[in-house]
Protein backbone atom coordinates (compact mmCIF):
# COMPACT_ATOMS: atom_id res chain seq x y z
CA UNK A 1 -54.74 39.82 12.70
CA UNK A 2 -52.57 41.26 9.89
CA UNK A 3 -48.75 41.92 10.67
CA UNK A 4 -46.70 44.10 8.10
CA UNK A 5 -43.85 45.85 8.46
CA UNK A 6 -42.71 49.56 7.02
CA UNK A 7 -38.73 51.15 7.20
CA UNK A 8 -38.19 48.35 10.21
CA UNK A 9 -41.29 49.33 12.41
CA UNK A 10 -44.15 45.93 12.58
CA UNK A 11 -47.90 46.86 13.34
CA UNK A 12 -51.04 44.20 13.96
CA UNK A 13 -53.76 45.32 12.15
CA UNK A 14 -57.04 44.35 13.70
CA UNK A 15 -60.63 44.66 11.57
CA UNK A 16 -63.54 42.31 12.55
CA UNK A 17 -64.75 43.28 8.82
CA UNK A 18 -63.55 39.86 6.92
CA UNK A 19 -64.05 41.92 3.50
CA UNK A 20 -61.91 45.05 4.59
CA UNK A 21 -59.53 42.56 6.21
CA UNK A 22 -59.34 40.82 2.74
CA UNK A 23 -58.74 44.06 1.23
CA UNK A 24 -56.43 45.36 3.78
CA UNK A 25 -54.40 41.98 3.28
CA UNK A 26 -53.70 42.68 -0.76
CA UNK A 27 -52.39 46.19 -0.59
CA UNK A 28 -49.95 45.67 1.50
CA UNK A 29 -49.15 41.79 0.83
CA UNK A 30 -45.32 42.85 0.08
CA UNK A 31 -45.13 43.93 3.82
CA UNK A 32 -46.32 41.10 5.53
CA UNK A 33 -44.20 40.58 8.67
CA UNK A 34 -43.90 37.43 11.07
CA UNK A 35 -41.94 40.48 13.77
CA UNK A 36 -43.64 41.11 17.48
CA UNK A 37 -45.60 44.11 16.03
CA UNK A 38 -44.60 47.47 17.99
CA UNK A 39 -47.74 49.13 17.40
CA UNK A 40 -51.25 47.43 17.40
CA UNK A 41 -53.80 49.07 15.27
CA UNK A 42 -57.41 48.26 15.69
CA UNK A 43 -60.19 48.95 13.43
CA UNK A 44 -63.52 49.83 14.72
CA UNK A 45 -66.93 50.05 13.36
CA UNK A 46 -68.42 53.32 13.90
CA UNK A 47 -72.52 53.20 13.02
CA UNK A 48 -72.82 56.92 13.37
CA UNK A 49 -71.26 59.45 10.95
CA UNK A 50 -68.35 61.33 12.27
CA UNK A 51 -67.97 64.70 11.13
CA UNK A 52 -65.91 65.37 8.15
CA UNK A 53 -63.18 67.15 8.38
CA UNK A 54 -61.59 69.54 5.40
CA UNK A 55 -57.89 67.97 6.15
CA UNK A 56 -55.95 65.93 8.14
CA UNK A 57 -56.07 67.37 12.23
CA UNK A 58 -54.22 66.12 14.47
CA UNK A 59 -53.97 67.33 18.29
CA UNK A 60 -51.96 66.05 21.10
CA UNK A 61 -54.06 63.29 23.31
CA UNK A 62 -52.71 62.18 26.73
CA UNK A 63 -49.24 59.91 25.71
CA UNK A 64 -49.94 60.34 21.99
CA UNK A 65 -52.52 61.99 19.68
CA UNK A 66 -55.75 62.50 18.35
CA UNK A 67 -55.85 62.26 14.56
CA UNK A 68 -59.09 63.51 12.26
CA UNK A 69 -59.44 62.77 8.38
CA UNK A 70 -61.86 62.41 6.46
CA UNK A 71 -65.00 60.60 8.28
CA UNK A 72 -62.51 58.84 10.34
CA UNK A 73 -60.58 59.30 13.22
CA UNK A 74 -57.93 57.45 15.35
CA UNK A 75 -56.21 57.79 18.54
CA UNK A 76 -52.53 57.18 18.67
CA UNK A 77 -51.27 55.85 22.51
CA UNK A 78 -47.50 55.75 22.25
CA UNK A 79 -47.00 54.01 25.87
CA UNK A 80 -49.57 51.97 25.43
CA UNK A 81 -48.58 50.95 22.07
CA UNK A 82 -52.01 50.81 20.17
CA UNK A 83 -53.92 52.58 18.25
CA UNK A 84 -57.71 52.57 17.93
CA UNK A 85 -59.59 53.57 14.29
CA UNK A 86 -62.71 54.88 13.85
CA UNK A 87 -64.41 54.45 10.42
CA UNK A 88 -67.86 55.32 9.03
CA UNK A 89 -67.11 53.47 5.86
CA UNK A 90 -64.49 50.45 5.06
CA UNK A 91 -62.44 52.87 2.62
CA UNK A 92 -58.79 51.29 1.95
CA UNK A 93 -58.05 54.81 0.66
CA UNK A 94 -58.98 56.56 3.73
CA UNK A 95 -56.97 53.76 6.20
CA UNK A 96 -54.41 53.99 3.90
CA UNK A 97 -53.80 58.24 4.54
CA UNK A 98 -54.50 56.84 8.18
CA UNK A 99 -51.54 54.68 8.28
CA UNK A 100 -49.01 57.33 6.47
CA UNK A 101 -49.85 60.17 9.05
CA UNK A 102 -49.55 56.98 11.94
CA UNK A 103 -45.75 56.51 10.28
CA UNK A 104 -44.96 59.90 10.24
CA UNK A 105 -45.38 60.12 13.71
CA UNK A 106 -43.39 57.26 14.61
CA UNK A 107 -41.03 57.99 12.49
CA UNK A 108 -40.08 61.31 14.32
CA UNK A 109 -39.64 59.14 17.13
CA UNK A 110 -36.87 57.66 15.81
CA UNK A 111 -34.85 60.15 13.97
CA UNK A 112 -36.66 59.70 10.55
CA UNK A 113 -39.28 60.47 8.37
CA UNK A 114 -41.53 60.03 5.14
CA UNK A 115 -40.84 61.81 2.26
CA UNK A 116 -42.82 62.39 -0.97
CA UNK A 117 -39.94 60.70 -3.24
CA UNK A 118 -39.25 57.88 -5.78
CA UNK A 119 -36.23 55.64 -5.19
CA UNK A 120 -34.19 53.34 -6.68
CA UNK A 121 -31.93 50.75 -5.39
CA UNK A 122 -28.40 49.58 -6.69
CA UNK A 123 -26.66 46.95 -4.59
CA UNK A 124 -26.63 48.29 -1.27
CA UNK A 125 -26.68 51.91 -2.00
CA UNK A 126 -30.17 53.53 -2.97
CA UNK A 127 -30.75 56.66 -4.16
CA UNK A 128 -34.19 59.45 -3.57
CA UNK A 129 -35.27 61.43 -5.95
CA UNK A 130 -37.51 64.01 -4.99
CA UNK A 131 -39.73 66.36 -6.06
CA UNK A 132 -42.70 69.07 -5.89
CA UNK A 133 -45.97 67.65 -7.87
CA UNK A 134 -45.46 67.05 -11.56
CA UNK A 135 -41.21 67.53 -11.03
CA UNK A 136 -41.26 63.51 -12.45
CA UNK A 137 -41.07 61.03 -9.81
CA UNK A 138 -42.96 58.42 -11.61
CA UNK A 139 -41.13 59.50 -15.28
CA UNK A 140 -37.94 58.56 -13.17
CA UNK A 141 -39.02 55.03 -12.66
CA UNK A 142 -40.70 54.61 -16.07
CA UNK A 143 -37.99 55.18 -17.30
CA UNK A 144 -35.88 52.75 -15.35
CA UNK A 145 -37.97 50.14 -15.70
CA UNK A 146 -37.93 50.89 -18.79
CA UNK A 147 -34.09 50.11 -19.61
CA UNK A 148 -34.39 45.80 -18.11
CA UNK A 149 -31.51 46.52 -16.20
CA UNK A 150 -31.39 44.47 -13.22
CA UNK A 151 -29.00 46.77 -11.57
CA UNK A 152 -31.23 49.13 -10.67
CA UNK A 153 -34.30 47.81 -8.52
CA UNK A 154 -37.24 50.83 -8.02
CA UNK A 155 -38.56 51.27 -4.67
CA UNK A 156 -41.72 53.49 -5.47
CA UNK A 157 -42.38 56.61 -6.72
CA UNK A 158 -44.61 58.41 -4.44
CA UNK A 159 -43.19 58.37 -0.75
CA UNK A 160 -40.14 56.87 0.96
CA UNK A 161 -39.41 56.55 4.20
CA UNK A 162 -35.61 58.08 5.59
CA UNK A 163 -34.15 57.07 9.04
CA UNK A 164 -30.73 56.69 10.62
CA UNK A 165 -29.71 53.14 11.90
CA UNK A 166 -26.61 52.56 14.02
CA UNK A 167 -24.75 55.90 12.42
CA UNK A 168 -25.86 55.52 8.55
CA UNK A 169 -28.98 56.93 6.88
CA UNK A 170 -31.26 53.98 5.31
CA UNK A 171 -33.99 54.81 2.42
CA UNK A 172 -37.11 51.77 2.65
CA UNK A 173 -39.81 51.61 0.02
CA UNK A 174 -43.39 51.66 1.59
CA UNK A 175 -47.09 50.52 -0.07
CA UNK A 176 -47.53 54.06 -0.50
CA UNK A 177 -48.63 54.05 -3.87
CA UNK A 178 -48.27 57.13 -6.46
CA UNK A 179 -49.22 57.22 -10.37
CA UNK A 180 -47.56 53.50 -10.64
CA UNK A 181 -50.44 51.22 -10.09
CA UNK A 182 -48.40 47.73 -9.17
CA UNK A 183 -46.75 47.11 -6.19
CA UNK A 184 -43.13 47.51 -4.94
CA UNK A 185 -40.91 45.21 -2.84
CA UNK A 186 -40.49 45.87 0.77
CA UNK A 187 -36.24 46.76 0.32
CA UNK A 188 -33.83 49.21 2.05
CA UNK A 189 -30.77 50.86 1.30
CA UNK A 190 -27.74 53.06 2.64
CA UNK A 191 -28.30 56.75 1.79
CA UNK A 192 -25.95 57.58 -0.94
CA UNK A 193 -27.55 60.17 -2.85
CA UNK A 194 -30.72 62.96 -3.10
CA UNK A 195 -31.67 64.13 -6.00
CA UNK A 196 -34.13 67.29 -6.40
CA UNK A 197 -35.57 66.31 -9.96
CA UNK A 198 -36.58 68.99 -12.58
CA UNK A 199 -37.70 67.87 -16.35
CA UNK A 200 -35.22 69.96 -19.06
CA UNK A 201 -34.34 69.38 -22.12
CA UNK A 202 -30.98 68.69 -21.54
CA UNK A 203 -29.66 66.43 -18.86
CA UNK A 204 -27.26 67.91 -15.90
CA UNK A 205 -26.40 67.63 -12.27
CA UNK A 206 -25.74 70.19 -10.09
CA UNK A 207 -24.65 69.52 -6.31
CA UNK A 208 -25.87 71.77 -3.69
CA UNK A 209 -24.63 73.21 -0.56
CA UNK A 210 -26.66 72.27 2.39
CA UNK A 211 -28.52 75.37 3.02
CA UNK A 212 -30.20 75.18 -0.36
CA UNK A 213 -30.87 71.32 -0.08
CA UNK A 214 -32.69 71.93 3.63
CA UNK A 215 -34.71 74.44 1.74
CA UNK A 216 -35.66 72.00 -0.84
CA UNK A 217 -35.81 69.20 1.27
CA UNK A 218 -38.40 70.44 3.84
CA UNK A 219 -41.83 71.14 1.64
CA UNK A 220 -41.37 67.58 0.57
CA UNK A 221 -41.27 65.94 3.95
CA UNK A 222 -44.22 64.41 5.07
CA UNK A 223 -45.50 65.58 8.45
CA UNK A 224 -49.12 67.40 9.28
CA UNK A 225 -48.56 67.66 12.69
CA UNK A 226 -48.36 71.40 14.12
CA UNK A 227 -47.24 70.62 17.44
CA UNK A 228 -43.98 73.17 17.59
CA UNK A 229 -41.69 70.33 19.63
CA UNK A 230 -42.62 67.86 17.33
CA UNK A 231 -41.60 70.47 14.01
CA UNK A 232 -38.71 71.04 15.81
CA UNK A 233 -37.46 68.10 16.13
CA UNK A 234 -38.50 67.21 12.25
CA UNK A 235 -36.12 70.46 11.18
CA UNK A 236 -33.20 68.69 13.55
CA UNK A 237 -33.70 65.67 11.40
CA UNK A 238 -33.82 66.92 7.85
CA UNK A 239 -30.44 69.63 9.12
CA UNK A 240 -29.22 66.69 10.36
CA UNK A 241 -29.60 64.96 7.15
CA UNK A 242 -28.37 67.14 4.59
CA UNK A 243 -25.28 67.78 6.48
CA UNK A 244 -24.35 64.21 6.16
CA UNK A 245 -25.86 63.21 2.68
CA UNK A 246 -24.92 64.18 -0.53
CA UNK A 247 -27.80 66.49 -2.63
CA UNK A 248 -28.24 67.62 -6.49
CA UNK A 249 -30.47 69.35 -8.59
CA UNK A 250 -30.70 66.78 -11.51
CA UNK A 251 -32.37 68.38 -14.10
CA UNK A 252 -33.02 65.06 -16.72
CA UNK A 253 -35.30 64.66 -20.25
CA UNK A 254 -37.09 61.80 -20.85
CA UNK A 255 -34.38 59.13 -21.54
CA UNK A 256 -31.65 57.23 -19.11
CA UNK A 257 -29.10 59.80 -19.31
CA UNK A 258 -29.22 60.33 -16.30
CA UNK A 259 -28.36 57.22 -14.56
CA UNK A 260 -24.89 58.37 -14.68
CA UNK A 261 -25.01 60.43 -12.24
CA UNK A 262 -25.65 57.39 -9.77
């Protein structure tokens, strides 16, 4: 059994597949967690090809829900705290979606949720910068690993996850990966800023009211579920969000200019 642990939620991860186990054990080696797991995944071997699906599905089932991708599929039981995985083929790719679309869900559950962000941590305080494809998430931390600094620790640069703890907004890094290739330590942070990243040629910051950061915010939150509640309460989160958090549009060039506006 493998126990890690993403934004303060631990899951078991069961796979009677030593290799996958092996395999599943290095990706997400920076999120090992010792922490009674909340959620106990188990990995199943399916001998039969399930159908493909085109994208991710996922339908309500019983006290949880039903969740399709790829060749694989997985049933999420919320009450009963487990979740079963069916998969054709060991893919680490395909578990890894899997387990995103898993957090999402729990997430939502407890006033948060994933977003498709870099971050950076300085002290306490960490920052999100987000982004549409191609807006520069991984040029962001590039470029501040770039400078040595020790001051400013990068959390990843492909999705974060966002919740609120006792009153206060917290950013965590997840395994997610994006166009960075190496890992990313498990770390947290208060809230203090969102930025909405555009490359320029110049370097400026712009704040925004929170009408225009919702709007912004939204198409870069992480949730495929269509259930209307569920949406609902995913919009009450993000309003909820941008009414207490401070967001820019940073437009930035490719140098550390724009670490001042940290």
């Amino acid at each position: 059994m493998i126990k890690i642990e993403i934004a303060g939620f631990p899951v078991s991860i069961e796979t009677a597949n030593v290799k996958f186990g092996r395999e599943i054990l290095n990706r997400y080696k920076k999120f090992l967690s010792k922490k009674k797991p909340v959620l106990n995944i188990k990995i199943q071997n399916v001998y039969s090809k399930i159908r493909d699906s085109k994208g991710v599905e996922i339908k309500k089932h019983g006290n949880g829900f039903f969740i399709q991708y790829r060749s694989s599929s997985a049933i999420v039981d919320f009450r009963l705290k487990r979740v079963c995985i069916k998969m054709y083929q060991k893919n680490i790719y395909i578990f890894d979606s899997l387990l995103r679309i898993i957090y999402s869900l729990v997430l939502v559950n407890k006033k948060g949720f994933l977003i498709h962000s870099a971050g950076v941590l300085s002290g306490k305080n960490g920052y999100i910068f987000t982004g549409k494809s191609e807006s520069g998430k991984s040029t962001i931390i590039k470029l501040i690993e770039n400078t040595g600094s020790k001051e400013f620790i990068p959390m990843g640069d492909e999705i974060l996850a966002v919740k609120k703890h006792k009153n206060i907004w917290r950013v965590f890094s997840t395994p997610f990966k994006g166009e960075i290739e190496h890992s990313f330590p498990n770390i947290s942070g208060s809230v203090a800023k969102v930025f909405f990243i555009i490359k320029d040629k110049k370097t400026y910051c712009r704040q925004l009211d929170t009408k225009d950061a919702l709007q912004q915010l939204l198409p870069n939150v992480i949730f495929f579920c269509k259930d209307k509640a569920l949406m609902q309460d995913v919009f009450n989160v993000c309003c909820n969000f941008v009414q207490d958090i401070s967001c820019y549009d940073l437009h930035f060039q490719k140098n550390n200019l724009f670490l001042k506006y940290l």
